[in-house]
N, C-alpha and C. Protein backbone atom coordinates (compact mmCIF):
# COMPACT_ATOMS: atom_id res chain seq x y z
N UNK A 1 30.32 -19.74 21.92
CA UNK A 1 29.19 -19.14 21.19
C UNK A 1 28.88 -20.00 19.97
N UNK A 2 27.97 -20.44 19.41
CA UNK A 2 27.46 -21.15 18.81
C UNK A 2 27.09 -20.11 17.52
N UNK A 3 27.58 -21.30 16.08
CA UNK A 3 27.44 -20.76 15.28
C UNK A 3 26.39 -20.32 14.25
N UNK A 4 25.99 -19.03 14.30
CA UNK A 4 24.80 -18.78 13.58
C UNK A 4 24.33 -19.54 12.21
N UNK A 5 23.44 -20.43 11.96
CA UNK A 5 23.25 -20.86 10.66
C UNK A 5 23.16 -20.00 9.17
N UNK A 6 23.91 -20.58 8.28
CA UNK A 6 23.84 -19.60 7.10
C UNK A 6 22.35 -19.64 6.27
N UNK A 7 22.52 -18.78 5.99
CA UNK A 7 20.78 -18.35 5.79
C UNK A 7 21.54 -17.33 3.98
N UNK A 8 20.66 -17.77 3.16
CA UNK A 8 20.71 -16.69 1.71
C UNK A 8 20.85 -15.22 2.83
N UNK A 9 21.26 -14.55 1.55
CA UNK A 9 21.23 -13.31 1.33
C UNK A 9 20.05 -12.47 1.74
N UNK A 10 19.29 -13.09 0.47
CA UNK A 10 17.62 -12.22 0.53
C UNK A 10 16.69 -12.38 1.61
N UNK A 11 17.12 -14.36 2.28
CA UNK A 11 15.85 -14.22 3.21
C UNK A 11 17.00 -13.60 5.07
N UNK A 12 18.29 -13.38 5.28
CA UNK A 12 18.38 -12.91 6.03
C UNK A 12 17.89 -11.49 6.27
N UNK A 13 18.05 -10.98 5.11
CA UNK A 13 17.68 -9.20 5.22
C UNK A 13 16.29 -9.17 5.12
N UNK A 14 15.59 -9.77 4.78
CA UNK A 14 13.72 -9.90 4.46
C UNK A 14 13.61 -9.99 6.79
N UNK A 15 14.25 -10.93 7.00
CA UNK A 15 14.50 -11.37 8.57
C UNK A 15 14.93 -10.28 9.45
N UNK A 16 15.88 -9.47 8.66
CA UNK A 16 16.55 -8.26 9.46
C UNK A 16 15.29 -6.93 9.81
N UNK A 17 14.69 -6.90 8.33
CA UNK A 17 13.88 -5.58 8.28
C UNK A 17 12.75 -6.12 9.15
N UNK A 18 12.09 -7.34 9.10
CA UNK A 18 11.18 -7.73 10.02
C UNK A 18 11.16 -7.64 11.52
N UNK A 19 12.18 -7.60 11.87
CA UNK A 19 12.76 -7.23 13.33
C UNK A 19 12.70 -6.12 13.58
N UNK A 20 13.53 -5.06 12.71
CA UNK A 20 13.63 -3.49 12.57
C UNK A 20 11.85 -3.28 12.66
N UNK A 21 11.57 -3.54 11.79
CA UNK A 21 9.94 -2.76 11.51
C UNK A 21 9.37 -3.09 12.69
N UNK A 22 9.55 -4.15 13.76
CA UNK A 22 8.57 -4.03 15.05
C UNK A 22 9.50 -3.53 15.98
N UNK A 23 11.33 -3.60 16.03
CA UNK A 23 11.67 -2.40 16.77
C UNK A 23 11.07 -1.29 16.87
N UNK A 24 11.21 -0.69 15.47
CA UNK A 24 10.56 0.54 15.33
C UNK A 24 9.70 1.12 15.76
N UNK A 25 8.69 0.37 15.53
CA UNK A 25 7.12 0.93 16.06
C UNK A 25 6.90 0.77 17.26
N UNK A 26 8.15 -0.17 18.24
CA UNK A 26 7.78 -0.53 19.54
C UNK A 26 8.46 0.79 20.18
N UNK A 27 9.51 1.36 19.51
CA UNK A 27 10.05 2.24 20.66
C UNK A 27 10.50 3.32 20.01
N UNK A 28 10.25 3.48 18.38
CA UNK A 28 10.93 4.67 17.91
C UNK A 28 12.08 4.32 17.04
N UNK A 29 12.50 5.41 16.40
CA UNK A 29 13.79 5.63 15.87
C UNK A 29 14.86 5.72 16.67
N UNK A 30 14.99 6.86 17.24
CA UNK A 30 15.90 6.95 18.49
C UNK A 30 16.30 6.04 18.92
N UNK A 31 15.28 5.18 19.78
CA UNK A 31 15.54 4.34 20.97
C UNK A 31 15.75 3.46 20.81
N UNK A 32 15.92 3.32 19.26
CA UNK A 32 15.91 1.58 18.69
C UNK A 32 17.32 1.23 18.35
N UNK A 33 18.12 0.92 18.73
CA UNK A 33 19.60 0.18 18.31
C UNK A 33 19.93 -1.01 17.71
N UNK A 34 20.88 -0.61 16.56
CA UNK A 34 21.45 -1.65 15.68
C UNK A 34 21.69 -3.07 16.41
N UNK A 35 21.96 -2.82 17.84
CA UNK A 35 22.48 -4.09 18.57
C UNK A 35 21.44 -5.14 18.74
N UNK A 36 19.95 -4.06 19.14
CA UNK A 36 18.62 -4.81 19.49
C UNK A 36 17.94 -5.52 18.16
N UNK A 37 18.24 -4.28 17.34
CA UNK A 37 17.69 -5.47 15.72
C UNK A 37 18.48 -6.56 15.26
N UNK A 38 19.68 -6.53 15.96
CA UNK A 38 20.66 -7.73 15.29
C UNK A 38 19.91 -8.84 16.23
N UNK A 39 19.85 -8.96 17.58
CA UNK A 39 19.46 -9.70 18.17
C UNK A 39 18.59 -10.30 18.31
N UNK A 40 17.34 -9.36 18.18
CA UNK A 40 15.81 -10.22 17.17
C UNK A 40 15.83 -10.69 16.25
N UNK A 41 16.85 -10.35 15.38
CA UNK A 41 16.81 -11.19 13.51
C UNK A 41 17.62 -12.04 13.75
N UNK A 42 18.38 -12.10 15.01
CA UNK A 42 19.17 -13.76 15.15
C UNK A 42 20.22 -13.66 14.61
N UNK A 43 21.02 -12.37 14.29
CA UNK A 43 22.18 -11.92 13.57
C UNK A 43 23.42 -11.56 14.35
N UNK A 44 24.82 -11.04 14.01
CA UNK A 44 25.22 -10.05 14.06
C UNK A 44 25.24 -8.83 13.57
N UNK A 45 25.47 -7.89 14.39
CA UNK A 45 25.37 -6.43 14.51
C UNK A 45 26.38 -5.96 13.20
N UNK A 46 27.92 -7.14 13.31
CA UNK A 46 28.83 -6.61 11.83
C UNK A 46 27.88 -7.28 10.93
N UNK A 47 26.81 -8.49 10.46
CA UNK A 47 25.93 -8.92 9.68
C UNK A 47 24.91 -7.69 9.05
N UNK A 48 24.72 -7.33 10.12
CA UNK A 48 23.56 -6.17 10.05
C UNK A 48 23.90 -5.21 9.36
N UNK A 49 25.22 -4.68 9.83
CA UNK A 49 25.59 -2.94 9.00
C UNK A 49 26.14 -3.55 7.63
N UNK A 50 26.31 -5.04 7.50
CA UNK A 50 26.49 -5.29 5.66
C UNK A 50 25.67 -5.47 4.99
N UNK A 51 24.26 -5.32 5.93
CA UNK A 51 23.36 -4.99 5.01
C UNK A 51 22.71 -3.74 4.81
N UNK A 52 22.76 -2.85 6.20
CA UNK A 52 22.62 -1.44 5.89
C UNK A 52 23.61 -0.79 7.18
N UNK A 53 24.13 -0.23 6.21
CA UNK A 53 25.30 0.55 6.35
C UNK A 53 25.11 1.48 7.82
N UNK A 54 24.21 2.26 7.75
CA UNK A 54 23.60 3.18 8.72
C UNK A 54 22.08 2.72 9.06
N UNK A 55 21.61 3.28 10.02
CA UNK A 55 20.38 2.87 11.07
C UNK A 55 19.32 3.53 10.10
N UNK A 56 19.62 4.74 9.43
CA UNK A 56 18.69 5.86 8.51
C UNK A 56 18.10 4.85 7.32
N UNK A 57 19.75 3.99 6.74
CA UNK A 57 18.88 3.22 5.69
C UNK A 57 18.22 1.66 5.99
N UNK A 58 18.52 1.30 7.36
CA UNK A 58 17.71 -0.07 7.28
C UNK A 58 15.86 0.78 7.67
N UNK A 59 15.78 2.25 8.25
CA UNK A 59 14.60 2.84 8.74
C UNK A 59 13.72 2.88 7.36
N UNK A 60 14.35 3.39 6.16
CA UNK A 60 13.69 3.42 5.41
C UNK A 60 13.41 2.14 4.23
N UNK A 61 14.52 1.65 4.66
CA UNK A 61 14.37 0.22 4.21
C UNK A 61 13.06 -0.48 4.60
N UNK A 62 12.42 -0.26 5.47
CA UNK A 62 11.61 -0.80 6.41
C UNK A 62 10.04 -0.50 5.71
N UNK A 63 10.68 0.97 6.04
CA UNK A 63 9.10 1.45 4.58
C UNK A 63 8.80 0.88 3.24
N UNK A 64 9.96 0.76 2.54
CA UNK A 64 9.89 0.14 1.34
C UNK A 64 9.04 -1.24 1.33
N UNK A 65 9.28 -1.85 2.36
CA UNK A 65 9.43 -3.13 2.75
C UNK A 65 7.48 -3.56 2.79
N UNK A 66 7.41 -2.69 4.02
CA UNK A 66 5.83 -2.46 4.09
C UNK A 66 5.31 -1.95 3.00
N UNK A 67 5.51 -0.98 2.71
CA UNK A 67 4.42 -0.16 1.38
C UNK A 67 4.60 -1.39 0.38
N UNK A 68 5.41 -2.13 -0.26
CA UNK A 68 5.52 -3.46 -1.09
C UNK A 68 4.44 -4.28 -0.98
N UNK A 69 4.82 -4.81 0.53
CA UNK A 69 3.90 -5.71 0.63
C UNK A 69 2.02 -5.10 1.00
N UNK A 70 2.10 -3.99 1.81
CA UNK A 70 0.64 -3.69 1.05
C UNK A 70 -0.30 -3.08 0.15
N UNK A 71 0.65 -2.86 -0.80
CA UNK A 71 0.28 -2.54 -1.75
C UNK A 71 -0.26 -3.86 -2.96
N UNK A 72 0.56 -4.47 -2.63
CA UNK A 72 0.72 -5.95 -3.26
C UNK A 72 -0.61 -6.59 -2.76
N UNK A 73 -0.82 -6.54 -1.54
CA UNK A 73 -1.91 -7.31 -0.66
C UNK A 73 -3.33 -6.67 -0.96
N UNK A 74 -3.22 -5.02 -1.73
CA UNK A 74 -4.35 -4.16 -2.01
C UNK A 74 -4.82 -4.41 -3.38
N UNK A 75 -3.36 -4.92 -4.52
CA UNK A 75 -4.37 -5.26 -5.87
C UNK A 75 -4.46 -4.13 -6.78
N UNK A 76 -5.29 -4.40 -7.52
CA UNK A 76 -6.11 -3.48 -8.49
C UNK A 76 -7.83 -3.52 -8.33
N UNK A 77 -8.51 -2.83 -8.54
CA UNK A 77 -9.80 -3.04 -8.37
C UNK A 77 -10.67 -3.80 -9.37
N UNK A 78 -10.09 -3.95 -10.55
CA UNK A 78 -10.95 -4.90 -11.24
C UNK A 78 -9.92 -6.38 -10.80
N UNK A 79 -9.63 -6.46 -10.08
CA UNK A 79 -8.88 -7.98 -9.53
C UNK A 79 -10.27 -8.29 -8.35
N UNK A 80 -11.41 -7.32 -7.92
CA UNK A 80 -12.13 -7.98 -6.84
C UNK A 80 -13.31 -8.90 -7.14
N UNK A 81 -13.87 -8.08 -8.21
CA UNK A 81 -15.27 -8.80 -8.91
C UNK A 81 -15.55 -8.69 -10.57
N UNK A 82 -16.24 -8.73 -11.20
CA UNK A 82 -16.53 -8.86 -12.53
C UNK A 82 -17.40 -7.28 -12.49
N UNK A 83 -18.29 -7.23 -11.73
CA UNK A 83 -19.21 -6.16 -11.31
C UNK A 83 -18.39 -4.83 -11.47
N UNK A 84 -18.28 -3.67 -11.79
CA UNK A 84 -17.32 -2.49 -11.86
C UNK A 84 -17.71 -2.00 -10.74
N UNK A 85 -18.92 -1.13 -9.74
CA UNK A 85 -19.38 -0.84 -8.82
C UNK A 85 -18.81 -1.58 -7.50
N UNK A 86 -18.98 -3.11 -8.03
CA UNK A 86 -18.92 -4.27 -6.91
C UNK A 86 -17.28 -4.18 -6.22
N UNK A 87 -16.63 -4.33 -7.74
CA UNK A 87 -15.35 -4.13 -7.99
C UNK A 87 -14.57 -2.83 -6.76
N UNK A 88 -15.01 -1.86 -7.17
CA UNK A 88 -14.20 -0.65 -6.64
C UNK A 88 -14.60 -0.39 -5.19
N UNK A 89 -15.72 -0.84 -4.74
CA UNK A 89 -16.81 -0.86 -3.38
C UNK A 89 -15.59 -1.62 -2.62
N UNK A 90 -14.79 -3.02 -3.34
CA UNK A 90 -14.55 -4.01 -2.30
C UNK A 90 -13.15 -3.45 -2.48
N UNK A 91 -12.23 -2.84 -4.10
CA UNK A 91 -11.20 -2.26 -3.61
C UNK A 91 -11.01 -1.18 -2.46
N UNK A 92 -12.16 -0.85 -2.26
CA UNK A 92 -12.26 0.94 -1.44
C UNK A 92 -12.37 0.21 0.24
N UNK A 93 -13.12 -1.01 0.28
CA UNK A 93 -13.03 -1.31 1.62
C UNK A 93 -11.61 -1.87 2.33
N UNK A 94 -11.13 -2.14 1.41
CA UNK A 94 -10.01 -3.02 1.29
C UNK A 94 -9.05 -1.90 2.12
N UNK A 95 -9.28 -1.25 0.91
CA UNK A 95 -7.94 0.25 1.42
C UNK A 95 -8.25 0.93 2.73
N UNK A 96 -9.39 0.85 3.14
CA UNK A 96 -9.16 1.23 4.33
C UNK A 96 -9.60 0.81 5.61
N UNK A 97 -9.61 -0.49 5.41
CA UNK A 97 -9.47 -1.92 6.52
C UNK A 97 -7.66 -1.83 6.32
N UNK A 98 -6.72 -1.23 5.89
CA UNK A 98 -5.59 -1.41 5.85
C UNK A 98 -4.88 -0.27 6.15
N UNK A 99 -5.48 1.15 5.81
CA UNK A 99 -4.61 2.42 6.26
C UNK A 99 -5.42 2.90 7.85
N UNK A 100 -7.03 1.95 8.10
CA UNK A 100 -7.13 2.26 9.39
C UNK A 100 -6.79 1.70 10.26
N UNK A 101 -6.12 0.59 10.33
CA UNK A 101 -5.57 -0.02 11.39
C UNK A 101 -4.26 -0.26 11.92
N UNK A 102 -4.04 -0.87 13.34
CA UNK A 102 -3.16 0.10 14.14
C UNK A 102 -1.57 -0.32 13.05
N UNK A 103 -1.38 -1.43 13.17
CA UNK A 103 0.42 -1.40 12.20
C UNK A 103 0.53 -0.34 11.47
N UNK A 104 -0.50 -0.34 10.25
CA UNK A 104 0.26 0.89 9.26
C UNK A 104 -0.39 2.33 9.83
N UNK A 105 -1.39 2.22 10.43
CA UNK A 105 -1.47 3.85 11.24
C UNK A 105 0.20 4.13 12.35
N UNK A 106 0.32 3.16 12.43
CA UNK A 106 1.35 3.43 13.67
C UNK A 106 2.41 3.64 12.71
N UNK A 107 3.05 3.63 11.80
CA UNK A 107 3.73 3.86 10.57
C UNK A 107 4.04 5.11 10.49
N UNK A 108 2.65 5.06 9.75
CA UNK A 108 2.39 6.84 9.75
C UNK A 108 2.50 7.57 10.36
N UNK A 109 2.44 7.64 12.15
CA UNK A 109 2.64 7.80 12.90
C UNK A 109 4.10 8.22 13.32
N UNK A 110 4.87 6.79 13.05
CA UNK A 110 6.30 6.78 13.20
C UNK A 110 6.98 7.73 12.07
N UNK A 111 6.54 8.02 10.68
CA UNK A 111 6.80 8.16 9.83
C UNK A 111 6.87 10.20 10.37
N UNK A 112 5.97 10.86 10.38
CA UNK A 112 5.72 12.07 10.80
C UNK A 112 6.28 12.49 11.57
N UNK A 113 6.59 11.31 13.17
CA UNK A 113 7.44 12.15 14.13
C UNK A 113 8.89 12.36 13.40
N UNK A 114 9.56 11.87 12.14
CA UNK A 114 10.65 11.36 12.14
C UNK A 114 10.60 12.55 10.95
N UNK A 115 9.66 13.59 10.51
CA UNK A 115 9.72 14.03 9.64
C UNK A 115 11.04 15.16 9.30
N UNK A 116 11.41 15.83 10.16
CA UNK A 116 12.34 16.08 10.72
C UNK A 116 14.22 15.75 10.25
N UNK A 117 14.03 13.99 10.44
CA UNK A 117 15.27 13.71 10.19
C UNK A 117 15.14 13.03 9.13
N UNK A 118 13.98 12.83 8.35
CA UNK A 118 13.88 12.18 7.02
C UNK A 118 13.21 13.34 6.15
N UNK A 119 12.56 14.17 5.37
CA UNK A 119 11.90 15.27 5.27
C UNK A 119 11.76 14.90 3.89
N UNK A 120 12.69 13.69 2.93
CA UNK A 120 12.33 13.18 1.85
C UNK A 120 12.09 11.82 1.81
N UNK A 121 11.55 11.13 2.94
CA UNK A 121 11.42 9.95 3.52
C UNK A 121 10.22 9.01 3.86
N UNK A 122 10.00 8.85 5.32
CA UNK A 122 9.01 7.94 5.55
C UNK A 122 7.67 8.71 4.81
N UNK A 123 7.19 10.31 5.44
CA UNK A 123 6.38 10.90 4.52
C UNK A 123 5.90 10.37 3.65
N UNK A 124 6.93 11.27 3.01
CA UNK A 124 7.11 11.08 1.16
C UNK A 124 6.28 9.94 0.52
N UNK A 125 6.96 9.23 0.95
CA UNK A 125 7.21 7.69 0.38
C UNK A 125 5.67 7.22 1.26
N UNK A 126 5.43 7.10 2.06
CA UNK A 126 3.96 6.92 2.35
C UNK A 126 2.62 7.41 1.96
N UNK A 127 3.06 8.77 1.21
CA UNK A 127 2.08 9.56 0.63
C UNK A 127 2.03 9.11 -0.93
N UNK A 128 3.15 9.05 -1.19
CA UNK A 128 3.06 8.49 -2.62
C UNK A 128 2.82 7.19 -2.93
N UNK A 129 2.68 6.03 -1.86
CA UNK A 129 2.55 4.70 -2.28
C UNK A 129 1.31 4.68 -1.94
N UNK A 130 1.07 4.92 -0.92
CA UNK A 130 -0.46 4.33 0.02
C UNK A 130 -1.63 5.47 -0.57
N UNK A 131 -1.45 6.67 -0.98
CA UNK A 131 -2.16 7.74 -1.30
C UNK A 131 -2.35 7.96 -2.49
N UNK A 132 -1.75 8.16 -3.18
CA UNK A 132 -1.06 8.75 -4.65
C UNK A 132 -1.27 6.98 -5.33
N UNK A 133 -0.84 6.17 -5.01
CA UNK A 133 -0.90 5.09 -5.44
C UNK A 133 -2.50 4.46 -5.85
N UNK A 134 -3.23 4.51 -5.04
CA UNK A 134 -4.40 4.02 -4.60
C UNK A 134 -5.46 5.16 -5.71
N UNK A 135 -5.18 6.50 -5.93
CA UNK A 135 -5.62 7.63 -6.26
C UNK A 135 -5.49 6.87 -8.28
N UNK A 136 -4.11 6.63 -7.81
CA UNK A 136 -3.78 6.54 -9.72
C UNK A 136 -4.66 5.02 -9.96
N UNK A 137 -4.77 3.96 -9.37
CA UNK A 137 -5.45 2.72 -9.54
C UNK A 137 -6.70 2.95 -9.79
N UNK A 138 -7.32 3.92 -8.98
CA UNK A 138 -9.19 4.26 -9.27
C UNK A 138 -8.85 4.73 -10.37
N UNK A 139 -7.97 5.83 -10.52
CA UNK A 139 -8.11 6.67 -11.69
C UNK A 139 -7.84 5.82 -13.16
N UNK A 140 -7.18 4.85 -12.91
CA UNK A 140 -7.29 4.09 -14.14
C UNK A 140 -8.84 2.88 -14.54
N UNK A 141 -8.85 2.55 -13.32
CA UNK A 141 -10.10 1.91 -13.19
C UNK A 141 -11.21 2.69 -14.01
N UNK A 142 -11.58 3.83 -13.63
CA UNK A 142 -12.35 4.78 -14.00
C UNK A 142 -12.34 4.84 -15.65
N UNK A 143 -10.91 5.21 -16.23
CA UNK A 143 -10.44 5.14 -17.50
C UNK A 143 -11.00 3.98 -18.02
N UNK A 144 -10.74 3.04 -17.74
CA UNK A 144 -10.78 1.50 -18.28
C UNK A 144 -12.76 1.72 -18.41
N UNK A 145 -13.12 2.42 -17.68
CA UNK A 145 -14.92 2.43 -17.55
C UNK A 145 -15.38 3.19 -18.58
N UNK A 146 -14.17 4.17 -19.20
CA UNK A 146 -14.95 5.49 -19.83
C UNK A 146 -15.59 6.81 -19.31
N UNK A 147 -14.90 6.66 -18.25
CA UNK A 147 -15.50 7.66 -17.45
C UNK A 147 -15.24 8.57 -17.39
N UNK A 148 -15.59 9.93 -17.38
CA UNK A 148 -15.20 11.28 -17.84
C UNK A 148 -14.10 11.57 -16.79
N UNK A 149 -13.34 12.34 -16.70
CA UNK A 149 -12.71 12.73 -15.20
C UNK A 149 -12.55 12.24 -14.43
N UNK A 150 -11.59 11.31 -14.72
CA UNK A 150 -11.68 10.17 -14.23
C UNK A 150 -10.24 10.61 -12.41
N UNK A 151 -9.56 11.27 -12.97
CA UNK A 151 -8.57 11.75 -12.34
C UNK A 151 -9.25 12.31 -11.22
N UNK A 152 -10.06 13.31 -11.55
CA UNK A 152 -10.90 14.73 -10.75
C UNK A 152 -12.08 13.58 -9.87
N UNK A 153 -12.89 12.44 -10.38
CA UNK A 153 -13.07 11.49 -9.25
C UNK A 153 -13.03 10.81 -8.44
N UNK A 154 -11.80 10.01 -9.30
CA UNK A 154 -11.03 9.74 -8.13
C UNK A 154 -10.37 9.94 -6.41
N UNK A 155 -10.46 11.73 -7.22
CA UNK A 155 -9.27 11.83 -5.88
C UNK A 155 -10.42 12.39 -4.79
N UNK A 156 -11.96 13.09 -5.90
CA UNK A 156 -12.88 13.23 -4.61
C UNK A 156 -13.78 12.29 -3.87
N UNK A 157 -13.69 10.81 -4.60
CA UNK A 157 -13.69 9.89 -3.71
C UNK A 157 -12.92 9.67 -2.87
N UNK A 158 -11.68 9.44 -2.80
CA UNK A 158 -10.46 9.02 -2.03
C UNK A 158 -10.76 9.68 -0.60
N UNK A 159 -10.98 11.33 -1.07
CA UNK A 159 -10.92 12.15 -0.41
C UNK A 159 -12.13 11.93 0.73
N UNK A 160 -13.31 11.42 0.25
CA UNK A 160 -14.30 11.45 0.75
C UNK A 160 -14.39 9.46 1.87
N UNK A 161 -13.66 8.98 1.22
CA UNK A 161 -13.05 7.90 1.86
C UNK A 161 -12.09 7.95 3.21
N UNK A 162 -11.26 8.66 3.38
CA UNK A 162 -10.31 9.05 4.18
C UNK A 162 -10.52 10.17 5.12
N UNK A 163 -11.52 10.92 4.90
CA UNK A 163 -11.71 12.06 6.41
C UNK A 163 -13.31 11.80 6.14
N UNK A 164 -13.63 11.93 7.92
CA UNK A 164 -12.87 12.18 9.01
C UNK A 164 -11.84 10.82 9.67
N UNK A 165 -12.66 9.72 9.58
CA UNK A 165 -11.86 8.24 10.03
C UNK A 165 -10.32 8.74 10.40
N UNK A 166 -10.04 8.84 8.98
CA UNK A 166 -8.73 8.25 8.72
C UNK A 166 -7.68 9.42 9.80
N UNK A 167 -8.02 11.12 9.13
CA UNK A 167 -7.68 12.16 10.00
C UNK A 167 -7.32 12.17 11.63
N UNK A 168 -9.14 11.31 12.28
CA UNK A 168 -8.82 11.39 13.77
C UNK A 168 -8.52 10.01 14.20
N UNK A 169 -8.10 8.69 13.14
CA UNK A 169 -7.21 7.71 13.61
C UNK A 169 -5.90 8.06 13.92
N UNK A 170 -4.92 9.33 12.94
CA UNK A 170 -3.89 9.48 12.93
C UNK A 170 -3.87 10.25 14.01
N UNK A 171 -4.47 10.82 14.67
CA UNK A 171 -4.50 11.94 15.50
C UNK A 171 -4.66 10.91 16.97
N UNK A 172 -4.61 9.83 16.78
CA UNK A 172 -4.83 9.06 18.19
C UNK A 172 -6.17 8.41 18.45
N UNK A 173 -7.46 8.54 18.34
CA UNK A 173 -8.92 8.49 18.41
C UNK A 173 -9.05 7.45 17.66
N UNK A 174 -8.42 6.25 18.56
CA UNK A 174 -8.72 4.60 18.08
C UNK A 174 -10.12 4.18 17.79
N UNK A 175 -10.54 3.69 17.01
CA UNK A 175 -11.66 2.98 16.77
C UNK A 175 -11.69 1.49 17.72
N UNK A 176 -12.56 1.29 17.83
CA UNK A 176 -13.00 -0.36 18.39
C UNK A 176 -12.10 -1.20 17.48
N UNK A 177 -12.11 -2.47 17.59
CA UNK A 177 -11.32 -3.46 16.70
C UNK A 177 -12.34 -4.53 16.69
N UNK A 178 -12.31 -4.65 15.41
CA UNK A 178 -13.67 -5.59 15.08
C UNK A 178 -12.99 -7.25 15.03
N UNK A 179 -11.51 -6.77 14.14
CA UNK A 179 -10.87 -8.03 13.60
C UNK A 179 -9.17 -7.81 13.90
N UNK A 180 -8.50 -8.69 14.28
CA UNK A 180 -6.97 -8.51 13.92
C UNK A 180 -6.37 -9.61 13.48
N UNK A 181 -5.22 -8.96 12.81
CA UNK A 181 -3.90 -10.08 12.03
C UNK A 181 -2.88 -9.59 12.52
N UNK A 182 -1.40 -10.73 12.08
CA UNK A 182 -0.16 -10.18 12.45
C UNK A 182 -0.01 -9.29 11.09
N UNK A 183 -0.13 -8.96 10.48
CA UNK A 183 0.11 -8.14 9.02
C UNK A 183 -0.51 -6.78 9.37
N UNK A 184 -1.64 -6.35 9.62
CA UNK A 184 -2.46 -5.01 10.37
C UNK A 184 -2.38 -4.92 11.77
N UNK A 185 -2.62 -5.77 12.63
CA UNK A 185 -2.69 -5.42 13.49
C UNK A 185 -4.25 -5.03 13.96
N UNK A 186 -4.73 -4.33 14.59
CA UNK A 186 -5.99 -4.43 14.97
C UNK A 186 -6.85 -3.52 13.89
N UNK A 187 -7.97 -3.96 13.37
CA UNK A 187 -8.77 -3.69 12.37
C UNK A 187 -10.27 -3.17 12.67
N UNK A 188 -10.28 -1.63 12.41
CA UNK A 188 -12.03 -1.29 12.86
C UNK A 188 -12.76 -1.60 11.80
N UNK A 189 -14.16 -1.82 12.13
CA UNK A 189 -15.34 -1.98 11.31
C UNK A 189 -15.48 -1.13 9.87
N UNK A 190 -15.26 -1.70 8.68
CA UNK A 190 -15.86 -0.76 8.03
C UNK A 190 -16.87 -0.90 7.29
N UNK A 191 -18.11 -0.02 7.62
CA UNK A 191 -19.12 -0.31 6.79
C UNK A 191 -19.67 -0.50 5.38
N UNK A 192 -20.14 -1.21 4.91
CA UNK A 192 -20.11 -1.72 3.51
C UNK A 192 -20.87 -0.68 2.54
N UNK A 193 -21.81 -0.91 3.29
CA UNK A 193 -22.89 0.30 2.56
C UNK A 193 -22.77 1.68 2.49
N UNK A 194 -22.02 2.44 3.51
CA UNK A 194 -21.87 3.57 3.51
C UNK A 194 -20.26 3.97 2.36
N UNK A 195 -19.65 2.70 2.37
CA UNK A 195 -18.71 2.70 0.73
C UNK A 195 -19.41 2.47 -0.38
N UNK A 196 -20.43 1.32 -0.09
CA UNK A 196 -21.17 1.43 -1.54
C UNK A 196 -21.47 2.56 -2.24
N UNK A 197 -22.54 3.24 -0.97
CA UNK A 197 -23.27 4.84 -1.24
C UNK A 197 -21.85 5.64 -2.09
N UNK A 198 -20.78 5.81 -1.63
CA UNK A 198 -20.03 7.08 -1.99
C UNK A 198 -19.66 6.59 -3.50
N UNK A 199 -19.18 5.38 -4.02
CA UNK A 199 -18.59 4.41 -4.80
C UNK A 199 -19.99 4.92 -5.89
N UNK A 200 -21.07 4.32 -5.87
CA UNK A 200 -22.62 4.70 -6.61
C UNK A 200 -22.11 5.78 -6.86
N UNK A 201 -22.14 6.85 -5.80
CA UNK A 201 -22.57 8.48 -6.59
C UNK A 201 -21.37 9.03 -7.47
N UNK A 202 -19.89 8.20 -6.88
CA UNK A 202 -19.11 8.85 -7.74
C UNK A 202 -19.52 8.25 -9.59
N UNK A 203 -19.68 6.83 -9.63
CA UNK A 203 -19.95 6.31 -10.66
C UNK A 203 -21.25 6.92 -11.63
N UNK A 204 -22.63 7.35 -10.11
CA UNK A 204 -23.64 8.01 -11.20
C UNK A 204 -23.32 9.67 -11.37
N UNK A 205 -22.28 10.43 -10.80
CA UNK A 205 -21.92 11.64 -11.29
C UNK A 205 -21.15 11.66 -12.23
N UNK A 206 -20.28 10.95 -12.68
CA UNK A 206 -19.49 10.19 -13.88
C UNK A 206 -20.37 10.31 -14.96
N UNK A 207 -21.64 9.27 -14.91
CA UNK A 207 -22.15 8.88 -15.77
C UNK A 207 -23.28 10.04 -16.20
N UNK A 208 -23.37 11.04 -15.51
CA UNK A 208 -24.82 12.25 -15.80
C UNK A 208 -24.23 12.92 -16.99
N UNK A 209 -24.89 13.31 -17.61
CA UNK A 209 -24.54 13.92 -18.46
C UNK A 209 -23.52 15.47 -18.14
């Protein structure tokens, strides 16, 4: 048997969870074994449990892992344009060219059936990064504008952003795929103007007296 090359610390386990995270979504929690993720990350299985101990924490390890990186990949909204309108239009498309398509829907997905044996877990932790996260960024955005209620707009944009799409994506009721990456996975259309429109009215109900 030929000897595995030594590899750091950080980028074997960055290698491990990358394996895990498309175990995962390919076949589940359950069905997914420590033996099969050692073998995609090019590891051993005793390599593997020294980096997570149990199967529960490389699962949620996995989340961490994702919500990081797209959250990271989502920004702040005055990072898009100079324009404030322009700005939050292209953060708002952003966010959901990324929670509608299939990788992190399938997440979510994975995340819910598992609710069960995680119940302070994939959830949780998906609601608060990808949701709650995205909610507090407008809401500061908003702040940074002067904008009255800024909190209370936020979240009825968000809100008005995310159903129905987002509701009957999770529910199975795939959209077409306009675009895909290895990072999302397949990506539906989202229309520009019909974010502009909601983005405008929250900004000119803000601004009415």
């Amino acid at each position: 048997m030929s000897k595995l090359p030594a590899r750091r610390g950080a980028e074997l386990r960055n290698q491990i969870l990358v394996a895990a995270k498309n175990a995962f979504l390919a076949a589940g929690f359950e069905r997914t074994s420590m033996d099969h993720v050692a073998t995609q990350a090019g590891t051993t299985k005793r390599t593997l449990y020294a980096h997570f101990g149990r199967k529960e924490d490389l699962f949620l390890a996995v989340f961490e892992l994702v919500l990081g990186l797209q959250l990271h990949h989502l920004g702040q909204p005055a990072d898009y344009a100079p324009d404030p309108p322009a700005a939050l239009t292209q953060f708002c498309m952003r966010f959901l060219e990324t929670i509608l398509s299939s990788r992190p829907l399938s997440l979510f997905q994975l995340a819910i059936a598992e609710t069960s044996r995680f119940p302070q877990g994939g959830t949780v932790r998906l609601h608060e990064a990808l949701l709650e996260s995205v909610e507090a960024r407008i809401t500061q955005f908003l702040t940074a504008l002067g904008q009255p209620a800024p909190a209370a707009r936020a979240t009825q944009l968000l809100a008005q952003l995310l159903y129905p799409r987002f509701t009957r994506a999770l529910f199975g009721a795939a959209e077409p795929a306009a675009t895909h990456s290895d990072d999302l996975g397949d990506t539906p259309a989202v229309d520009p103007e019909s974010v502009r429109r909601l983005v405008a009215a929250a900004l000119a109900d803000a601004a009415a007296p």
